[in-house]
PDB file of N, CA and C in Angstrom:
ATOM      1  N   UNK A   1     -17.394 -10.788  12.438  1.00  0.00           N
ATOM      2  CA  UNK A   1     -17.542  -9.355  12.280  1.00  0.00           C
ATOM      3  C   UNK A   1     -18.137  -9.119  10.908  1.00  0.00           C
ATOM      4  N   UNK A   2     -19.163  -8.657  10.853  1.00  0.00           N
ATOM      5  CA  UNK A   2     -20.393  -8.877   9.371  1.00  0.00           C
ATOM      6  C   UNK A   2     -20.174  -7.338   8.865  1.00  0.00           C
ATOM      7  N   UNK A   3     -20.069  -6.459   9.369  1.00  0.00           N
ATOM      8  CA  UNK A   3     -19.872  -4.910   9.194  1.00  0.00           C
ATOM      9  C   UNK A   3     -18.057  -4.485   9.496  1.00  0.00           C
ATOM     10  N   UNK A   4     -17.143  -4.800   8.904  1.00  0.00           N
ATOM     11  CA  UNK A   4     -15.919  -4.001   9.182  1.00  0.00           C
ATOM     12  C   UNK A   4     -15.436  -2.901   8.817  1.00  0.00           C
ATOM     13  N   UNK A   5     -15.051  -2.161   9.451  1.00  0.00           N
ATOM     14  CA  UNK A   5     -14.921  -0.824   9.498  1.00  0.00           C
ATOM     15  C   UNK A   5     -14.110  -0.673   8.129  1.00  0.00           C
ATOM     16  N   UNK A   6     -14.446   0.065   6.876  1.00  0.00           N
ATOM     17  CA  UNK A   6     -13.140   0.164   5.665  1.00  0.00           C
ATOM     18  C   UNK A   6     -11.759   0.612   6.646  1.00  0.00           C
ATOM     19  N   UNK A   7     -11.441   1.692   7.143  1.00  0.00           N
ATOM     20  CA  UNK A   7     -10.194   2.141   8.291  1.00  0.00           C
ATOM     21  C   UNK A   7      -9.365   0.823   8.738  1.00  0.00           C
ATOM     22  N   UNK A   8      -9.993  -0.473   8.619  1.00  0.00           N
ATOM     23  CA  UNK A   8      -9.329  -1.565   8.727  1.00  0.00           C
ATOM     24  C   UNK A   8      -8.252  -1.522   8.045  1.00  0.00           C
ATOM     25  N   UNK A   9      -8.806  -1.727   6.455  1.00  0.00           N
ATOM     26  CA  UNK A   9      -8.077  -2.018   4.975  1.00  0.00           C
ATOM     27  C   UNK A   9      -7.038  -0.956   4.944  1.00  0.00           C
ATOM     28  N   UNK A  10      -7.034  -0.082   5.828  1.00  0.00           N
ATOM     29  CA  UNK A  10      -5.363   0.832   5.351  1.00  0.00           C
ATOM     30  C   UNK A  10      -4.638   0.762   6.372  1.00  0.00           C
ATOM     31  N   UNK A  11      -4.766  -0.411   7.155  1.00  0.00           N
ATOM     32  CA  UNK A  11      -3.415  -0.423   8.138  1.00  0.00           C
ATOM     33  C   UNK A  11      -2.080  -1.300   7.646  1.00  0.00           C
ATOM     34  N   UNK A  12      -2.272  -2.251   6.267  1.00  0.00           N
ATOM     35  CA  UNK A  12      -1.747  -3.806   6.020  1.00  0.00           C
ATOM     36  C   UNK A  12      -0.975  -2.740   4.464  1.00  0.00           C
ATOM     37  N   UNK A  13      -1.452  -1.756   4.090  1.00  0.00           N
ATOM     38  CA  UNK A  13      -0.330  -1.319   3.116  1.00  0.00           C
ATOM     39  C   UNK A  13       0.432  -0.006   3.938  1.00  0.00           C
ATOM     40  N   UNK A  14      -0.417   0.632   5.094  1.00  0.00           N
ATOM     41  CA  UNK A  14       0.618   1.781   5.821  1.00  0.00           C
ATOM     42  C   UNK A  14       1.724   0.692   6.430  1.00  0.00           C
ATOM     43  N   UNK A  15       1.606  -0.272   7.089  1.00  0.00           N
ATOM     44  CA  UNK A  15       2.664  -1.268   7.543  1.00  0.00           C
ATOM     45  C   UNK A  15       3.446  -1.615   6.359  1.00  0.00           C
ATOM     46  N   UNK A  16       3.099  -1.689   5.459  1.00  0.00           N
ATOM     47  CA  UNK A  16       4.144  -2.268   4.315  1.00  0.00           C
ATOM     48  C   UNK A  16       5.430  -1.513   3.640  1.00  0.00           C
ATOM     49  N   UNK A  17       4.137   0.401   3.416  1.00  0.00           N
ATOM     50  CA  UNK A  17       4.947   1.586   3.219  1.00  0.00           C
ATOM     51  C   UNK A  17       5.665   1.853   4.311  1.00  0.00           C
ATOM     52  N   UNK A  18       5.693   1.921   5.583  1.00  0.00           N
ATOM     53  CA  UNK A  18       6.961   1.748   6.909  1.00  0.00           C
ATOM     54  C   UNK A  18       6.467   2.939   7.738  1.00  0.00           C
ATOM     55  N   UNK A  19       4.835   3.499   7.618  1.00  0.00           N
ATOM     56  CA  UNK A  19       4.508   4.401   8.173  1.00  0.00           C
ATOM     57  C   UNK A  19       3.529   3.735   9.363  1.00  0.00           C
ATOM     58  N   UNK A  20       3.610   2.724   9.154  1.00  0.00           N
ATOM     59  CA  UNK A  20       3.498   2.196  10.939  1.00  0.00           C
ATOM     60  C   UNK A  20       4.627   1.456  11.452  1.00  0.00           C
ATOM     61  N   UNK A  21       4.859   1.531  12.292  1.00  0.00           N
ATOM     62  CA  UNK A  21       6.449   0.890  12.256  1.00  0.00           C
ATOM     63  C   UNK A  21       5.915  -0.184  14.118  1.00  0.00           C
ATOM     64  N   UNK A  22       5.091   0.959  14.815  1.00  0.00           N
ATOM     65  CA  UNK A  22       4.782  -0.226  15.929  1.00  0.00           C
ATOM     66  C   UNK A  22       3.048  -0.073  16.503  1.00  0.00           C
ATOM     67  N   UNK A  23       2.849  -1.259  17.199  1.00  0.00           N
ATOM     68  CA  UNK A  23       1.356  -1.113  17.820  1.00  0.00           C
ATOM     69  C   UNK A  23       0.930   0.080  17.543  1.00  0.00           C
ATOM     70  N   UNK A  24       1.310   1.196  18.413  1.00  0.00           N
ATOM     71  CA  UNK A  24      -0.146   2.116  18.666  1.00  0.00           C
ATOM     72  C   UNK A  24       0.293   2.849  17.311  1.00  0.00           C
ATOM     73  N   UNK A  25       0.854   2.958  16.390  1.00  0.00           N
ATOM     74  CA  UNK A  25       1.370   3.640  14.762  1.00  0.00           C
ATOM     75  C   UNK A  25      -0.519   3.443  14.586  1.00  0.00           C
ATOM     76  N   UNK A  26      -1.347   1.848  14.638  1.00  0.00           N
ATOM     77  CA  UNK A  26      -2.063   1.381  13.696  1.00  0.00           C
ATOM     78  C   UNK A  26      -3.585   2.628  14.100  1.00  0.00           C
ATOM     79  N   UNK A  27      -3.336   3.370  15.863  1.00  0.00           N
ATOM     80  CA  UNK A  27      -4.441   4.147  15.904  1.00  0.00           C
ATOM     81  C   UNK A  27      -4.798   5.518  15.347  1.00  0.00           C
ATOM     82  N   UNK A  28      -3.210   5.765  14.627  1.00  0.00           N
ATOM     83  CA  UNK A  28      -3.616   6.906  13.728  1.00  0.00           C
ATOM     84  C   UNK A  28      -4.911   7.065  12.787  1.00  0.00           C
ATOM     85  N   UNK A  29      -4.948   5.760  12.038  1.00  0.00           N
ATOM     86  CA  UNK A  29      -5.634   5.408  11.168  1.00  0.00           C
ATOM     87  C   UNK A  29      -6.852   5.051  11.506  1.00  0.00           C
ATOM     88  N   UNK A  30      -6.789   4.268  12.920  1.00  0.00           N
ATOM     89  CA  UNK A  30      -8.742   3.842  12.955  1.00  0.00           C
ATOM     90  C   UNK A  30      -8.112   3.952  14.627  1.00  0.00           C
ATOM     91  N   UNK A  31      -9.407   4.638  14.990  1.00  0.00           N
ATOM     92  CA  UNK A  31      -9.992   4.418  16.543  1.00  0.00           C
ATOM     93  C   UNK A  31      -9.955   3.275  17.245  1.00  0.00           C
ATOM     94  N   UNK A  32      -8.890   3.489  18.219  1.00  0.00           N
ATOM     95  CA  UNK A  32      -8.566   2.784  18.903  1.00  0.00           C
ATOM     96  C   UNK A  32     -10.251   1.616  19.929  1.00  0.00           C
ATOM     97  N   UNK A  33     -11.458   3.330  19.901  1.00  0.00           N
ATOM     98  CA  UNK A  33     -12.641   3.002  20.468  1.00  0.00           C
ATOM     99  C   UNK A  33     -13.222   1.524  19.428  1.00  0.00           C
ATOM    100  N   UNK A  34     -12.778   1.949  17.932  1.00  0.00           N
ATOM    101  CA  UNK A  34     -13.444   1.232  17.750  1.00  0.00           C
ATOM    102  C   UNK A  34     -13.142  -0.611  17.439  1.00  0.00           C
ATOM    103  N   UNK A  35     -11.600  -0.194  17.563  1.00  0.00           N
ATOM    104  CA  UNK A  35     -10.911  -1.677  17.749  1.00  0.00           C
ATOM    105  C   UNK A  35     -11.418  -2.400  19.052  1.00  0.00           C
ATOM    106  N   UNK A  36     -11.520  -1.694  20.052  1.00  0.00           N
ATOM    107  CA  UNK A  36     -11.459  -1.924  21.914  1.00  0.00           C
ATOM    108  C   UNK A  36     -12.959  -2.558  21.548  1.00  0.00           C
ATOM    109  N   UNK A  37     -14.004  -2.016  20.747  1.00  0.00           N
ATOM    110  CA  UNK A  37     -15.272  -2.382  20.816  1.00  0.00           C
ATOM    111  C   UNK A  37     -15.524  -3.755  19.964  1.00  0.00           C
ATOM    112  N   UNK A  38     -14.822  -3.780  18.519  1.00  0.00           N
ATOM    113  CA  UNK A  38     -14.808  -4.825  17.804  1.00  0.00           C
ATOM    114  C   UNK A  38     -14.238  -6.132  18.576  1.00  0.00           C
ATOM    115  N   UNK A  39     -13.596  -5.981  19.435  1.00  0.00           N
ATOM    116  CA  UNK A  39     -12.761  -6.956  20.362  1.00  0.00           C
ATOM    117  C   UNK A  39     -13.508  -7.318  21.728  1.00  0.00           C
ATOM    118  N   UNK A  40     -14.728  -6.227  22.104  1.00  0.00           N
ATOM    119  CA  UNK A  40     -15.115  -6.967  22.578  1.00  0.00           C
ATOM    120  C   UNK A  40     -14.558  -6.122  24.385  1.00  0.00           C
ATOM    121  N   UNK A  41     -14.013  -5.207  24.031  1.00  0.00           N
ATOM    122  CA  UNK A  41     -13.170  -4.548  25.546  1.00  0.00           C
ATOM    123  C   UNK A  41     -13.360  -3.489  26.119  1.00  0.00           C
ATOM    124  N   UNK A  42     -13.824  -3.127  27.122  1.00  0.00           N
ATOM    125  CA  UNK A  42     -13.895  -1.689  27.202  1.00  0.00           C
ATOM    126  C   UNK A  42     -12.807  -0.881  27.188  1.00  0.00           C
ATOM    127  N   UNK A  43     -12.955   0.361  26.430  1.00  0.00           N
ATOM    128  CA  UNK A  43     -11.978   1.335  25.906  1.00  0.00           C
ATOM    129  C   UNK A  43     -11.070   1.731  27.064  1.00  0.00           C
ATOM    130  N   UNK A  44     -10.914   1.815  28.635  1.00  0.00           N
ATOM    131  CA  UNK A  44     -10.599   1.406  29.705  1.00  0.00           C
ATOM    132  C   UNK A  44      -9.099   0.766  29.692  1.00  0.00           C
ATOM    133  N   UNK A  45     -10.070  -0.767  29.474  1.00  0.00           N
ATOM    134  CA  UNK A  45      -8.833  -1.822  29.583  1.00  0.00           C
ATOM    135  C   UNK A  45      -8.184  -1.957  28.300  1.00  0.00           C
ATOM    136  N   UNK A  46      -8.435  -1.494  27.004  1.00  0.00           N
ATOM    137  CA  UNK A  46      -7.985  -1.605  25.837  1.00  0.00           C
ATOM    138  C   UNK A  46      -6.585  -0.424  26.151  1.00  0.00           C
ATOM    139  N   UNK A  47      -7.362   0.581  26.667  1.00  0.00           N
ATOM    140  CA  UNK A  47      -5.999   2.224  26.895  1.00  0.00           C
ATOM    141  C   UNK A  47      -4.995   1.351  27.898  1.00  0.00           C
ATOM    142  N   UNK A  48      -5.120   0.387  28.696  1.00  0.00           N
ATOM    143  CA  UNK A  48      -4.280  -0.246  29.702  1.00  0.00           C
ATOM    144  C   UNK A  48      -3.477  -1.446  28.863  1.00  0.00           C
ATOM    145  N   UNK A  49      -4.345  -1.798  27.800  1.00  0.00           N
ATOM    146  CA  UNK A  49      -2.991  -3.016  27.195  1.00  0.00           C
ATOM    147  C   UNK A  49      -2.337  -2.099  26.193  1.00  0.00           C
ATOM    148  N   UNK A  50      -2.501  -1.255  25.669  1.00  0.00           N
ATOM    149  CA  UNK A  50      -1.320  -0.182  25.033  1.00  0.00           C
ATOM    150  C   UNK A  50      -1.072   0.296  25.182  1.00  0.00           C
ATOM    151  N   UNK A  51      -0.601   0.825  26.500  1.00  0.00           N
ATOM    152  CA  UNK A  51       0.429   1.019  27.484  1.00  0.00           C
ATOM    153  C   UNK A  51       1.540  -0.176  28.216  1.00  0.00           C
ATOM    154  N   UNK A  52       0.853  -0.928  27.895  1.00  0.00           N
ATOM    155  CA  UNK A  52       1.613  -2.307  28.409  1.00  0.00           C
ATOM    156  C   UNK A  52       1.686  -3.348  27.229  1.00  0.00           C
ATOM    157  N   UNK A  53       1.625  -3.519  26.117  1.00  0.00           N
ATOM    158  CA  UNK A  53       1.601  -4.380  25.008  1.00  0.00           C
ATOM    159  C   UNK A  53       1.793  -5.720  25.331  1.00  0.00           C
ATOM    160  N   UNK A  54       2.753  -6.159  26.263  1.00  0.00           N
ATOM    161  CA  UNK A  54       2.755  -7.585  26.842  1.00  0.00           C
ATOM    162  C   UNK A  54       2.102  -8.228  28.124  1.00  0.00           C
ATOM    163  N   UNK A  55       1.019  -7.193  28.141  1.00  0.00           N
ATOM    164  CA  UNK A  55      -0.432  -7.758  29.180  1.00  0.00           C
ATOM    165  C   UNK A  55      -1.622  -8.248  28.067  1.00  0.00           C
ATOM    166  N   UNK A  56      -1.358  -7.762  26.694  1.00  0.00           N
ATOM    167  CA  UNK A  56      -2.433  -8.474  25.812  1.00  0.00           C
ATOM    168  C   UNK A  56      -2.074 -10.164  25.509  1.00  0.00           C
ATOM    169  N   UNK A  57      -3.430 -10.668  25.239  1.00  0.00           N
ATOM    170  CA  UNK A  57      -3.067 -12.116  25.014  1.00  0.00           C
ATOM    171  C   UNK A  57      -3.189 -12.144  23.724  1.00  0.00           C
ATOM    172  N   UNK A  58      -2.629 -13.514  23.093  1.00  0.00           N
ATOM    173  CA  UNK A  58      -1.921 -13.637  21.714  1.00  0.00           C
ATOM    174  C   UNK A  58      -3.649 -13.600  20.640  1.00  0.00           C
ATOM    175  N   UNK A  59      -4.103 -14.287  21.602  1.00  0.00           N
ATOM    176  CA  UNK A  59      -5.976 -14.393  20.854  1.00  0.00           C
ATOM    177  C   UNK A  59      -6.388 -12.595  20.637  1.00  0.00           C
ATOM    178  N   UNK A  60      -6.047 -11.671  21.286  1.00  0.00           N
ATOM    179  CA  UNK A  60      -7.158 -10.574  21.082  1.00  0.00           C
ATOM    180  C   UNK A  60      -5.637  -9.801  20.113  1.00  0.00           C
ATOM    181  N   UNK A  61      -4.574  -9.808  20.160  1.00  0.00           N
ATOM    182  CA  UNK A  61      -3.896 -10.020  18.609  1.00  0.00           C
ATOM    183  C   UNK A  61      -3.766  -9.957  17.745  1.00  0.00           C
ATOM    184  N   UNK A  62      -3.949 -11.651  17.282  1.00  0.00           N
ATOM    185  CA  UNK A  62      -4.344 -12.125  16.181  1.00  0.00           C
ATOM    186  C   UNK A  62      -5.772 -11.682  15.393  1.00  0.00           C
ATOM    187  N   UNK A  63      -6.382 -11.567  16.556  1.00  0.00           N
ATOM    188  CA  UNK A  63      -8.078 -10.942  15.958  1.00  0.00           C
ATOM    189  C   UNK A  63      -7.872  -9.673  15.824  1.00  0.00           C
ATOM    190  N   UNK A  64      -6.944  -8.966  16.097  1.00  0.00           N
ATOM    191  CA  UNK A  64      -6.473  -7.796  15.364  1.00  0.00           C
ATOM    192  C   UNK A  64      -5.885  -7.607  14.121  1.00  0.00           C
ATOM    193  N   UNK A  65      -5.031  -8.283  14.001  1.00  0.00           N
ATOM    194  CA  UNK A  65      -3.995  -8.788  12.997  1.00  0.00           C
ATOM    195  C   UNK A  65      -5.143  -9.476  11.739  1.00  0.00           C
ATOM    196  N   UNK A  66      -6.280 -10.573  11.869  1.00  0.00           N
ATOM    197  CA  UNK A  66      -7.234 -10.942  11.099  1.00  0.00           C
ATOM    198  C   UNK A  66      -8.253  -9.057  10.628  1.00  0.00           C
ATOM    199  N   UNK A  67      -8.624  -8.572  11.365  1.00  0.00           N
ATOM    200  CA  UNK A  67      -8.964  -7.446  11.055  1.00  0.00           C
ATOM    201  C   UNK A  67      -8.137  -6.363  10.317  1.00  0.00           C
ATOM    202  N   UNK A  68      -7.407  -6.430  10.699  1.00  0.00           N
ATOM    203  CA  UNK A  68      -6.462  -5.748   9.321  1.00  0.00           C
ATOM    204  C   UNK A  68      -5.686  -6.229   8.623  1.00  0.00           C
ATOM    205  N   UNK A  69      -6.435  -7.818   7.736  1.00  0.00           N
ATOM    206  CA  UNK A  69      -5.967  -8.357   6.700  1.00  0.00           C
ATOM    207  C   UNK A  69      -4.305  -8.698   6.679  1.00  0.00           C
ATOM    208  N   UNK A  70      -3.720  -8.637   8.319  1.00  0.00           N
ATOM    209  CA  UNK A  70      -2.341  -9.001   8.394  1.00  0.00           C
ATOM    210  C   UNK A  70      -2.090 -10.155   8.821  1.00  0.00           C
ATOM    211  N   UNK A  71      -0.762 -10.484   8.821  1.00  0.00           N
ATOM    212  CA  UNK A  71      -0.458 -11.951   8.984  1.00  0.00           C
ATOM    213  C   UNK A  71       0.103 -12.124  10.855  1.00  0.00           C
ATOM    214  N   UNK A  72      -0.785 -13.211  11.642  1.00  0.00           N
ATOM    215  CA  UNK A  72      -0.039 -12.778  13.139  1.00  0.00           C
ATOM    216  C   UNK A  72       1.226 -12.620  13.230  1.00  0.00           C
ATOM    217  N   UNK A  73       2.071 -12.871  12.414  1.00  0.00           N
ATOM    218  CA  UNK A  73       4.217 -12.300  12.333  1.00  0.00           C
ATOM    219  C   UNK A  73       3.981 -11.082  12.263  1.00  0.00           C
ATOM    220  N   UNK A  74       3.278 -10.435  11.612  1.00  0.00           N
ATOM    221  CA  UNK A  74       3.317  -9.403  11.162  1.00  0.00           C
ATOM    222  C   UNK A  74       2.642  -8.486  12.716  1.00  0.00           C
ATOM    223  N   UNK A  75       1.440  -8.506  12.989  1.00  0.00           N
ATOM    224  CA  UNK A  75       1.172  -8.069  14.393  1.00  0.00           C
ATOM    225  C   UNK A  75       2.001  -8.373  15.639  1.00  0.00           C
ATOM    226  N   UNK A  76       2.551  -9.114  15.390  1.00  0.00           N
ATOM    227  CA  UNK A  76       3.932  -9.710  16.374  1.00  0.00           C
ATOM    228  C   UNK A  76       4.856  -8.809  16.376  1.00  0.00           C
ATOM    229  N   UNK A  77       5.138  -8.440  15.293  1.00  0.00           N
ATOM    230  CA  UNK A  77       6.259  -7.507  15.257  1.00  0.00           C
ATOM    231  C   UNK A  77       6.296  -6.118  14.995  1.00  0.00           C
ATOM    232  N   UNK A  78       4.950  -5.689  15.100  1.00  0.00           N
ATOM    233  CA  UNK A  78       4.571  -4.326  15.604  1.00  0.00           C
ATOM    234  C   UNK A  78       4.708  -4.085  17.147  1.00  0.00           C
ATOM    235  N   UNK A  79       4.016  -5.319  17.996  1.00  0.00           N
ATOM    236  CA  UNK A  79       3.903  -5.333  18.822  1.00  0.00           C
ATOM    237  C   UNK A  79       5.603  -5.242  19.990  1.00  0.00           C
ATOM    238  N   UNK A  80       6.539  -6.250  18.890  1.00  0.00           N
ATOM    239  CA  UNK A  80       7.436  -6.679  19.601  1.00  0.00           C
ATOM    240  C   UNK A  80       8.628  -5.153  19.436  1.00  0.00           C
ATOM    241  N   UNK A  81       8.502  -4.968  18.702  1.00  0.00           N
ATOM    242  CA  UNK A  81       8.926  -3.485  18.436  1.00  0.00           C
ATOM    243  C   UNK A  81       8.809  -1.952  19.328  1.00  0.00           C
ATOM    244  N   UNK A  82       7.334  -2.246  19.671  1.00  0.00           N
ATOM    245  CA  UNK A  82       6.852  -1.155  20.738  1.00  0.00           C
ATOM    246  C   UNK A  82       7.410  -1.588  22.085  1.00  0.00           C
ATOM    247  N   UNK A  83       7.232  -2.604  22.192  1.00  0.00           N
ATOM    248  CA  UNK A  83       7.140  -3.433  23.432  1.00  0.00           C
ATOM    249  C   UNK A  83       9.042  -3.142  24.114  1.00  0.00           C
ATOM    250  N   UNK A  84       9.853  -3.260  22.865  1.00  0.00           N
ATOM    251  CA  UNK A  84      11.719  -3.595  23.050  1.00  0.00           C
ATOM    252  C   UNK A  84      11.533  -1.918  23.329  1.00  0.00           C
ATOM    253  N   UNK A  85      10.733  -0.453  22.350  1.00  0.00           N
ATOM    254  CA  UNK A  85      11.019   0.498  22.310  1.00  0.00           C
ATOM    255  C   UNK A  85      11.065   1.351  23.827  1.00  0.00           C
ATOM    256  N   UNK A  86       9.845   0.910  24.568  1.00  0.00           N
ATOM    257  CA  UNK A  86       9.622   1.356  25.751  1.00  0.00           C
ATOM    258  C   UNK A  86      10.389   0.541  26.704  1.00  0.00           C
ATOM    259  N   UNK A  87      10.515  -0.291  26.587  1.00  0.00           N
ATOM    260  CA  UNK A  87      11.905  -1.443  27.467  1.00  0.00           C
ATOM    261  C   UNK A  87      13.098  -0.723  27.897  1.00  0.00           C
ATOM    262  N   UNK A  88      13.220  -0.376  26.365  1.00  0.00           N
ATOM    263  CA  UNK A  88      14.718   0.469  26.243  1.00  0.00           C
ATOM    264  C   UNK A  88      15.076   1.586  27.061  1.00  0.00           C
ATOM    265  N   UNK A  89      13.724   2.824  27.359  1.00  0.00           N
ATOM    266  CA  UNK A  89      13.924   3.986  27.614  1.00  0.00           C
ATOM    267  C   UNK A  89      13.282   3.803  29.166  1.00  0.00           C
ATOM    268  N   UNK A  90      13.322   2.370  29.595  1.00  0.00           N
ATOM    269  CA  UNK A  90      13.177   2.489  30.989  1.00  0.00           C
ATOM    270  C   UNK A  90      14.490   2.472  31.249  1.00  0.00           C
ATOM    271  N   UNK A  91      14.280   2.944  32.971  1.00  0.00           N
ATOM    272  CA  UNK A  91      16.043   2.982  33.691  1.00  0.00           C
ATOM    273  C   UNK A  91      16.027   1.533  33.829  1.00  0.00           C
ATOM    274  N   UNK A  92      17.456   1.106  34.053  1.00  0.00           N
ATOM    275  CA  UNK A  92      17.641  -0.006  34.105  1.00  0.00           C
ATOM    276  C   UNK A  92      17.999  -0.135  36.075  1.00  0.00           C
ATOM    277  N   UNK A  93      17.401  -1.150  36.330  1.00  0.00           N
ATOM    278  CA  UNK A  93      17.576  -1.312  38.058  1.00  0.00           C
ATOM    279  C   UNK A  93      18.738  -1.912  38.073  1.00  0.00           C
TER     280      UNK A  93
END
């Protein structure tokens, strides 16, 4: 990625200050269009894995997590966070 968006560089200190706390926190800050595009996805199937956070694979991620100068623990546990949050507030069968 030869051109990165600056909107990158303020997701790795809003995560630090606790004003992202899970996944979709990071689209306040930068367009989701333009993550879905840097990755390579249409905006489509990108709106379908954040809604579902554990249909993404660990590779498109990490190349998130590399784009905003974070560490993959660190995208892990945005992810794993959203992922337990919506878990929770399903009914249980």
């Amino acid at each position: 990625m030869t051109n990165r968006d600056s909107r990158y560089s303020l997701i790795k200190p809003m995560v630090d200050a606790g004003k992202i706390q899970i996944f979709t926190d990071i689209f306040k800050y930068i367009p989701k269009t333009k993550v879905a595009t840097d990755l390579g996805k249409k905006v489509d199937r990108f709106n379908e894995l954040m809604n579902n956070v554990e249909e993404f694979n660990l590779k498109d991620l990490f190349l998130i997590a590399k784009f905003c100068e974070m560490t993959e623990k660190e995208m892990f546990e945005l992810v794993i966070t959203q992922y337990l949050e919506v878990k929770n507030r399903l009914p249980h069968l």
